[in-house]
Protein backbone atom coordinates (compact mmCIF):
# COMPACT_ATOMS: atom_id res chain seq x y z
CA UNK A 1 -10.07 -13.34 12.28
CA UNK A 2 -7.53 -13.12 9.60
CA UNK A 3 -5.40 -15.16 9.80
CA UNK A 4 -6.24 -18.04 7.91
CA UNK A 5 -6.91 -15.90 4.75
CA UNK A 6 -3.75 -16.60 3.42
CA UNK A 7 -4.60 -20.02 3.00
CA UNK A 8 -8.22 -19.60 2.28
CA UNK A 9 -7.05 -17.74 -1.36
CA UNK A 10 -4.66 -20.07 -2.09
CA UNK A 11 -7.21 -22.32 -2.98
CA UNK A 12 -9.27 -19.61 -5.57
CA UNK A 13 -6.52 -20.17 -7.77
CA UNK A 14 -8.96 -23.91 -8.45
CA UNK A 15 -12.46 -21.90 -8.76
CA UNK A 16 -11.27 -18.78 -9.97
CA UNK A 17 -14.58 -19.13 -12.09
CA UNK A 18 -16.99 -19.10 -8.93
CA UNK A 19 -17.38 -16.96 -5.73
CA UNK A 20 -15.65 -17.56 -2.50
CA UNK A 21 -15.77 -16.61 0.91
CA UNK A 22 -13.46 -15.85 3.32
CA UNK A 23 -13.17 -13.90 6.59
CA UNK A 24 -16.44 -11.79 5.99
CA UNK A 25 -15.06 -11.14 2.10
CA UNK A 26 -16.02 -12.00 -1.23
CA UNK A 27 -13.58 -13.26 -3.84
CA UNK A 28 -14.67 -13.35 -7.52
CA UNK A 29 -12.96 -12.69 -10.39
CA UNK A 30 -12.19 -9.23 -11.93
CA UNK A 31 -14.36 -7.84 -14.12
CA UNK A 32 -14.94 -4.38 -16.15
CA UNK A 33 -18.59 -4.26 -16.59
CA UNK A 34 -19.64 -5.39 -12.68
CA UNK A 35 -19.26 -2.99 -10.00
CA UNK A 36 -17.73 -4.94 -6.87
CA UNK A 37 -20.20 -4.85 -3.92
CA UNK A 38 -19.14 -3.58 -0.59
CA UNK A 39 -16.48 -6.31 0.99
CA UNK A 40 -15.60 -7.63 -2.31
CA UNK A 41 -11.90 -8.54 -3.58
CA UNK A 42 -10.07 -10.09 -6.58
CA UNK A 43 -10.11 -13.93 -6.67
CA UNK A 44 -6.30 -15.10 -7.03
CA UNK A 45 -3.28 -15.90 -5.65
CA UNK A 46 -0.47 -13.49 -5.08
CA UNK A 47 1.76 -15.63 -7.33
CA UNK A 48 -0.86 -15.31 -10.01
CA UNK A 49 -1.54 -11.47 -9.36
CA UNK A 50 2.52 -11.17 -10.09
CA UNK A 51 2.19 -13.41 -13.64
CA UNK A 52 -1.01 -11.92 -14.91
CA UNK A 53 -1.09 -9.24 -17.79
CA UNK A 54 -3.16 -7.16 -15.72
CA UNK A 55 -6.30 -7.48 -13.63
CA UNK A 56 -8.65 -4.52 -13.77
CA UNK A 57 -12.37 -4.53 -11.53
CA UNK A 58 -14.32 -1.43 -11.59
CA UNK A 59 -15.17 -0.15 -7.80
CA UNK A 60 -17.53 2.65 -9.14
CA UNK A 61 -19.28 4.23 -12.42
CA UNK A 62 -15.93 5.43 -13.51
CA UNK A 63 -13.00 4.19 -10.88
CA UNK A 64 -11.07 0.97 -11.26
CA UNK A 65 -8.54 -0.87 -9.79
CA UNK A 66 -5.84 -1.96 -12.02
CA UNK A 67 -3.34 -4.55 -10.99
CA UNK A 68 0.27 -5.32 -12.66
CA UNK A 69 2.96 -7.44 -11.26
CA UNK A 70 1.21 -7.02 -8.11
CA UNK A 71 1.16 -3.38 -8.54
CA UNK A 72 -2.27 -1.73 -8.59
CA UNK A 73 -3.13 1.92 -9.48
CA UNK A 74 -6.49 4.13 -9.79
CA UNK A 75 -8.37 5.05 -13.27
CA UNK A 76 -10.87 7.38 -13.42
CA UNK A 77 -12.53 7.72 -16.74
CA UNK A 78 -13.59 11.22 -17.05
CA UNK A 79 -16.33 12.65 -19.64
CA UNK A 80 -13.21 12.81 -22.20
CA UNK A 81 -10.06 11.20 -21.24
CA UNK A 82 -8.78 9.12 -18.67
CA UNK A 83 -6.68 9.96 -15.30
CA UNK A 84 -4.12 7.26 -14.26
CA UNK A 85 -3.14 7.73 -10.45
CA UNK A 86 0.69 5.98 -10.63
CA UNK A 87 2.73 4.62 -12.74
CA UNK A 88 4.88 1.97 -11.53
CA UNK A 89 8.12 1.18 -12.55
CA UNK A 90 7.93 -1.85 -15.27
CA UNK A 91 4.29 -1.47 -16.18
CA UNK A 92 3.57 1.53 -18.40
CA UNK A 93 3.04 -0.88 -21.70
CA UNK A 94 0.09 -3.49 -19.33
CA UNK A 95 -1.32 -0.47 -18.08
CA UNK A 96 -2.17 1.02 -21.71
CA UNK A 97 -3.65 -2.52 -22.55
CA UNK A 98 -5.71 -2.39 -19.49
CA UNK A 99 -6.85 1.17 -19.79
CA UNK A 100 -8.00 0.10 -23.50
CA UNK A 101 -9.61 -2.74 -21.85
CA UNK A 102 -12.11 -0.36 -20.16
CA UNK A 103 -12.37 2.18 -22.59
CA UNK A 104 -11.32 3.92 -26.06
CA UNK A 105 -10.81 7.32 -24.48
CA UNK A 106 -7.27 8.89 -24.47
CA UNK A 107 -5.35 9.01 -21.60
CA UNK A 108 -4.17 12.71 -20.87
CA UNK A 109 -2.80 12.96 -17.09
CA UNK A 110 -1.32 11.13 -14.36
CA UNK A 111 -1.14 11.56 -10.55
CA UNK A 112 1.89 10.60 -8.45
CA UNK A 113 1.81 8.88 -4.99
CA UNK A 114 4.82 9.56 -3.80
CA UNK A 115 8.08 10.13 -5.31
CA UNK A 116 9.40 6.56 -5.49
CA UNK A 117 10.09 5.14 -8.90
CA UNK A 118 8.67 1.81 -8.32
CA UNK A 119 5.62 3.56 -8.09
CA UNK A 120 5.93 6.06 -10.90
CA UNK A 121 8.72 4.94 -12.78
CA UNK A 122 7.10 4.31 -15.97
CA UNK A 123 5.03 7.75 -16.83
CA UNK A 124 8.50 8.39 -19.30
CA UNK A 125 7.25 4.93 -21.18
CA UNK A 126 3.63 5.77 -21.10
CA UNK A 127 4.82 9.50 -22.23
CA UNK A 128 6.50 7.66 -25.16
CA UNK A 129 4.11 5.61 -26.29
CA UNK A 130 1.58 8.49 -26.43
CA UNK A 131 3.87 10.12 -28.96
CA UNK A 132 3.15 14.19 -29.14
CA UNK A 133 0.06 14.23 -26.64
CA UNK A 134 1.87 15.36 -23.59
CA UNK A 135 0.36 14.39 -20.27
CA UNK A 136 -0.51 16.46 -17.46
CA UNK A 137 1.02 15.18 -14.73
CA UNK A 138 0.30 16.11 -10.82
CA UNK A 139 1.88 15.79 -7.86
CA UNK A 140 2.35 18.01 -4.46
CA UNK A 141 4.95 20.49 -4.04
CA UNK A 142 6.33 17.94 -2.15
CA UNK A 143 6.57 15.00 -4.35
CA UNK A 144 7.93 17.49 -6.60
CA UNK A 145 10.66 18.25 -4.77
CA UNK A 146 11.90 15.09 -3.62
CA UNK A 147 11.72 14.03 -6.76
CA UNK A 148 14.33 16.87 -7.57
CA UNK A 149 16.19 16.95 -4.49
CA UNK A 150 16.65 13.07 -4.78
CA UNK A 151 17.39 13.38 -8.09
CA UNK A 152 15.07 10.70 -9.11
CA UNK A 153 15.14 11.49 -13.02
CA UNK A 154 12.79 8.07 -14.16
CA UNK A 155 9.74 9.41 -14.03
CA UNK A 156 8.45 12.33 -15.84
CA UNK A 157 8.92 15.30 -13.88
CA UNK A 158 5.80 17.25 -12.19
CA UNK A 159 4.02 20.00 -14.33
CA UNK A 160 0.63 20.70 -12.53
CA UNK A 161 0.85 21.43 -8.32
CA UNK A 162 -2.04 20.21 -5.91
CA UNK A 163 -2.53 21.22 -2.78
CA UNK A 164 -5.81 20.19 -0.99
CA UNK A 165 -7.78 19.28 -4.04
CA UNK A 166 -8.19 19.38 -7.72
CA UNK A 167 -10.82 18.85 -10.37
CA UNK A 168 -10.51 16.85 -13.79
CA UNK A 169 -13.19 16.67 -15.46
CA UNK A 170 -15.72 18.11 -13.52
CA UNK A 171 -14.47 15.30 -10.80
CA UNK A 172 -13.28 16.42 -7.66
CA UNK A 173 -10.25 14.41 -6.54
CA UNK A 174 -9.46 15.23 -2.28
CA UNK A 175 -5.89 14.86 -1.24
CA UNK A 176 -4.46 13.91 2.30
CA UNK A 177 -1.07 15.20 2.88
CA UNK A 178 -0.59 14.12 6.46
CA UNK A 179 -0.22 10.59 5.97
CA UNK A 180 3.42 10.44 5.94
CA UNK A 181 5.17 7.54 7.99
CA UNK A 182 6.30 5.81 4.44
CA UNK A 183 7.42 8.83 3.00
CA UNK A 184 7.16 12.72 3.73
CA UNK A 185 5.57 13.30 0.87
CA UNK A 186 2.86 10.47 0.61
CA UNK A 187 -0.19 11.42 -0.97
CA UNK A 188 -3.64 9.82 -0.64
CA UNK A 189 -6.61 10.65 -2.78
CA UNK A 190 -10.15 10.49 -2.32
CA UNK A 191 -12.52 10.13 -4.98
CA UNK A 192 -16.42 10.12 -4.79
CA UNK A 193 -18.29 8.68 -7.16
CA UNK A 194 -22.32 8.47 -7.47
CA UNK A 195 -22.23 7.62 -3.64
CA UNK A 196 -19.06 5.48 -3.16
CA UNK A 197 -15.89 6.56 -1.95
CA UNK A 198 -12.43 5.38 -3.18
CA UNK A 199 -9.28 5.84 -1.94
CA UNK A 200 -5.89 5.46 -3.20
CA UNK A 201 -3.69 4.99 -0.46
CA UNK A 202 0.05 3.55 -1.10
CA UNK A 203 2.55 1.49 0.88
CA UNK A 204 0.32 1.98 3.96
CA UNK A 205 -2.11 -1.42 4.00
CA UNK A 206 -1.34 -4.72 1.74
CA UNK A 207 -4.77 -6.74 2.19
CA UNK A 208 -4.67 -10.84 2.67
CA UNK A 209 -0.89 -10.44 3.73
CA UNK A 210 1.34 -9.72 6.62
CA UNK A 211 2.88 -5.90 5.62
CA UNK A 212 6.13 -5.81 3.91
CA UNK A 213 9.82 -5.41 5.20
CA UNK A 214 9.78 -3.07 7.98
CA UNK A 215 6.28 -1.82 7.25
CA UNK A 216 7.31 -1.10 3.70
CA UNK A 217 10.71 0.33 4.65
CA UNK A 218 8.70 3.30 6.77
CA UNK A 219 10.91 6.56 7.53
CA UNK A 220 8.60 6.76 10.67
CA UNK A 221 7.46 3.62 12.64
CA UNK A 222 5.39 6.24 14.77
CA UNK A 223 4.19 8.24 12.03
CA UNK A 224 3.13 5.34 10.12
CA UNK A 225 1.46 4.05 13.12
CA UNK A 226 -0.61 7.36 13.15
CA UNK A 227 -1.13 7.02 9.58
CA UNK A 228 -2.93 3.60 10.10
CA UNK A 229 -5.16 5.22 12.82
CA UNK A 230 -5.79 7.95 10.19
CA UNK A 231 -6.79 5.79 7.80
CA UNK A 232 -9.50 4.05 10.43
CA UNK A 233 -10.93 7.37 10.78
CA UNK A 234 -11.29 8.60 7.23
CA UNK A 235 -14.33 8.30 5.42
CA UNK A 236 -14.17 5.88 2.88
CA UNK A 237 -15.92 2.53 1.67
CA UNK A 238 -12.85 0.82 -0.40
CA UNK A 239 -9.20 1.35 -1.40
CA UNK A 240 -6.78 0.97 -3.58
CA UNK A 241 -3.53 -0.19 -1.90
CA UNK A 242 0.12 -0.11 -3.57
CA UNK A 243 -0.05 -4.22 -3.68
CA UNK A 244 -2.02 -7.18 -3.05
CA UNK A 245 -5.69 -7.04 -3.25
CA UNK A 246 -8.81 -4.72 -3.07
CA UNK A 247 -8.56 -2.98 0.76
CA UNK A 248 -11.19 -2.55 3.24
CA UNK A 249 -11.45 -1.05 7.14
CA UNK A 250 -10.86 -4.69 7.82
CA UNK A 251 -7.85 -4.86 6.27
CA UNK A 252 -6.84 -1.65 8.19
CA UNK A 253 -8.03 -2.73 11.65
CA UNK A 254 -5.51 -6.02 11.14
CA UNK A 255 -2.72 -3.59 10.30
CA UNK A 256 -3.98 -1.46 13.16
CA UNK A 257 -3.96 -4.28 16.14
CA UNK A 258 -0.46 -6.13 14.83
CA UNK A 259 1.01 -2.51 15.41
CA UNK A 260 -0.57 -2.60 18.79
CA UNK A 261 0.52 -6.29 19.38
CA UNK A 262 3.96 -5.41 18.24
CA UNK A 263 4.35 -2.20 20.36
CA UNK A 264 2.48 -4.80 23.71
CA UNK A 265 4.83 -7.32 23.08
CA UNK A 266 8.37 -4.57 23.25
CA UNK A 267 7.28 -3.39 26.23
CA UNK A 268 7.29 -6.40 27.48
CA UNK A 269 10.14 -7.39 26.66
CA UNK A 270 11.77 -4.19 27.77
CA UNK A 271 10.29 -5.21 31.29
CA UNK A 272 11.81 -8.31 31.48
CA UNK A 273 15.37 -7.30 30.22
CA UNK A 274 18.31 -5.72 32.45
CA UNK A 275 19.98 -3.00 30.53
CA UNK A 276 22.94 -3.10 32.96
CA UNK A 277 23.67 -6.71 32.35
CA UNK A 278 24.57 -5.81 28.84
CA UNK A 279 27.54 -4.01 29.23
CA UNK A 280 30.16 -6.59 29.02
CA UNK A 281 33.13 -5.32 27.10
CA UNK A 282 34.83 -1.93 26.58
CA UNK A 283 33.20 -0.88 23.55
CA UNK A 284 30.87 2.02 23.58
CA UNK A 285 28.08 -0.21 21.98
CA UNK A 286 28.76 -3.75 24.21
CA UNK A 287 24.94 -3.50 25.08
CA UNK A 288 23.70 -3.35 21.50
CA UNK A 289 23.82 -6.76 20.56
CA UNK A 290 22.78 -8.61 23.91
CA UNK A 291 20.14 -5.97 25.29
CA UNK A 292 18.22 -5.37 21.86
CA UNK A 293 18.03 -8.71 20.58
CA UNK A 294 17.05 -9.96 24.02
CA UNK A 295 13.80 -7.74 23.69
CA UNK A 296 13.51 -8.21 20.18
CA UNK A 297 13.53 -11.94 20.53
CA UNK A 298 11.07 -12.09 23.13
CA UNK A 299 8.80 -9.35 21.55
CA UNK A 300 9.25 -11.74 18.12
CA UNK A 301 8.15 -14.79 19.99
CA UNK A 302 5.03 -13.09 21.22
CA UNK A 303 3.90 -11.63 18.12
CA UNK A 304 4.96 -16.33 16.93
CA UNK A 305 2.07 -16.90 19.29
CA UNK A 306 -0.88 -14.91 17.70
CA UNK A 307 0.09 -14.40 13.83
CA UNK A 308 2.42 -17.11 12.74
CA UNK A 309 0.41 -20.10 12.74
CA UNK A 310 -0.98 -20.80 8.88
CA UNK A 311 1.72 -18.14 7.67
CA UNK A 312 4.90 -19.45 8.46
CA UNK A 313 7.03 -18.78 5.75
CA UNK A 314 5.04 -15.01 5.40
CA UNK A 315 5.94 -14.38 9.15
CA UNK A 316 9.79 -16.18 9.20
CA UNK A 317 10.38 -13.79 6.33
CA UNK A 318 9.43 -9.94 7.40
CA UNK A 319 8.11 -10.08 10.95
CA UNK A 320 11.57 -9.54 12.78
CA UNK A 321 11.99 -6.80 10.66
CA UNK A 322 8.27 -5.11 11.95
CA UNK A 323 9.70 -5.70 15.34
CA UNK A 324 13.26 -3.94 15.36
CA UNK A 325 11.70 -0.88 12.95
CA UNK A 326 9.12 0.22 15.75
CA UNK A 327 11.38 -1.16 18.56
CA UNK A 328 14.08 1.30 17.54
CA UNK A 329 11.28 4.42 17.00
CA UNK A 330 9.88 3.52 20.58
CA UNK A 331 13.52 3.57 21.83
CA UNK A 332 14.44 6.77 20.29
CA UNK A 333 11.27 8.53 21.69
CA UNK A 334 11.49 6.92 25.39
CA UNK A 335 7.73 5.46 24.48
């Protein structure tokens, strides 16, 4: 179903002025004042979402999507000020411009993701520019503490602790602590907003692309799988991913059946391959080599069949890697 998207946006970048279709989706271009309907994404190509100043299209009354260098993030615009959920790492002066795009009010806090600087790098530069108004700045226990015990010292450090909830602004902002296959301390957040849900969910989905190296470097294949079954089963009408476009369930169900293609076409290849064959020199690790790049290669050549056609440079350049990562976690766990 998807997988001649790719292509399909490729060509927006000619009639980035009219609406497209693709794949059951609508692609127009951003806009401020226009809430996008249900199904709707950013006109574009990735090379242009990367060049851009910024991109911002409003998903509710007061939630946007705001895109930098391929980057996006979450504003809320509160009754006051405005709440900025990341702050990726080379972005903090475009994000100001795009927040003053949408409105005059002040920004006073920020939100952290997950404790990765790309992600929240800037808040120091955005702290900076905002002179003596300090920000409140939230984050789990968690993110707080890898931050520390990391010693990740870019971004500004946590000063207000959320556990299953907060409220700014008379808006009540859920949190989901369980999704944690990129990171341990991965935070989504789920906003409701005169009938539509958003949620901000990072590293997890990348819409109109195959996911990044190793699923976005995961620290659990498995986890991460259970994350994108997670993510099926929450309630929610559209997201805000790390990178790429506007996300939908649709965009989750592809991530959801490669997994299932990947983990289909390992076991296959474990059928077909003789352990015992590998062991060929004195070495402690003479079957590495031959035995997992036997079923690697064959699992690859599977997944060739069904996803690489129309995204061959895409799938030459990360899909090995989504083999070995859940390969290895299925290995480890006898699955």
């Amino acid at each position: 179903m998807i997988k001649s998207k790719i292509a399909i946006i490729g060509t927006l970048a000619l009639s980035l002025t009219t609406t497209a279709f693709a794949n059951g989706f609508t692609y127009k271009p951003p806009s401020t004042t226009e809430i996008a309907i249900h199904g709707q994404k950013v006109a574009g190509t990735h090379k242009e979402r990367f060049t851009k100043n910024f991109e911002v299209q409003r998903l509710s009354e007061s939630v946007y999507w705001v895109s930098v260098a391929n980057y996006n993030v979450t504003v809320l615009v509160g009754n006051k000020s405005v709440l900025l959920i990341d702050v990726p790492h080379g972005t903090g002066q475009k994000l100001l411009q795009a927040i003053s795009s949408i409105t005059d009010k002040p920004l006073t806090a920020l939100v952290y993701s997950h404790a990765h600087a790309d992600h929240i790098g800037d808040s120091g530069i955005i702290q900076r520019a905002l002179g003596d108004n300090k920000l409140d700045v939230y984050g789990t226990a968690e993110v707080r503490d890898a931050l520390k015990s990391h010693k990740v010292s870019l971004p500004l450090p946590v000063n207000k602790i959320i556990d299953d909830g907060f409220v700014f602004e008379g808006q009540y902002i859920k949190t989901f602590t369980d999704l944690n296959g990129h990171t341990q301390d991965n935070t989504a957040f789920l906003i409701e907003d005169n009938g539509r849900k958003i949620i901000h969910a990072i590293d997890l989905v990348h819409p109109d692309q195959l996911e990044f190296r190793s699923f976005s470097n995961v620290e659990d294949a498995i986890a991460y799988k259970n994350d994108i079954n997670t993510l099926m089963n929450l309630d929610w009408d559209v997201m805000v991913t790390g990178h790429s476009n506007i996300g939908y369930k649709a965009d989750v169900k592809f991530v959801q059946d490669y997994i299932a293609d990947v983990q289909s076409a390992i076991h296959q290849g474990l059928g077909k391959a003789s352990f015992a064959q590998h062991f060929k020199g004195e070495s402690p690790f003479s079957w590495y080599a031959g035995y997992t790049n036997e079923v690697i290669d064959f699992a690859l050549a599977k997944m060739a069949e069904k996803y690489r056609k129309g995204r061959e440079e895409e799938f030459d350049i990360v899909a090995r890697s989504h083999v070995r990562v859940v390969f290895w976690a299925m290995f480890a766990r006898a699955l």
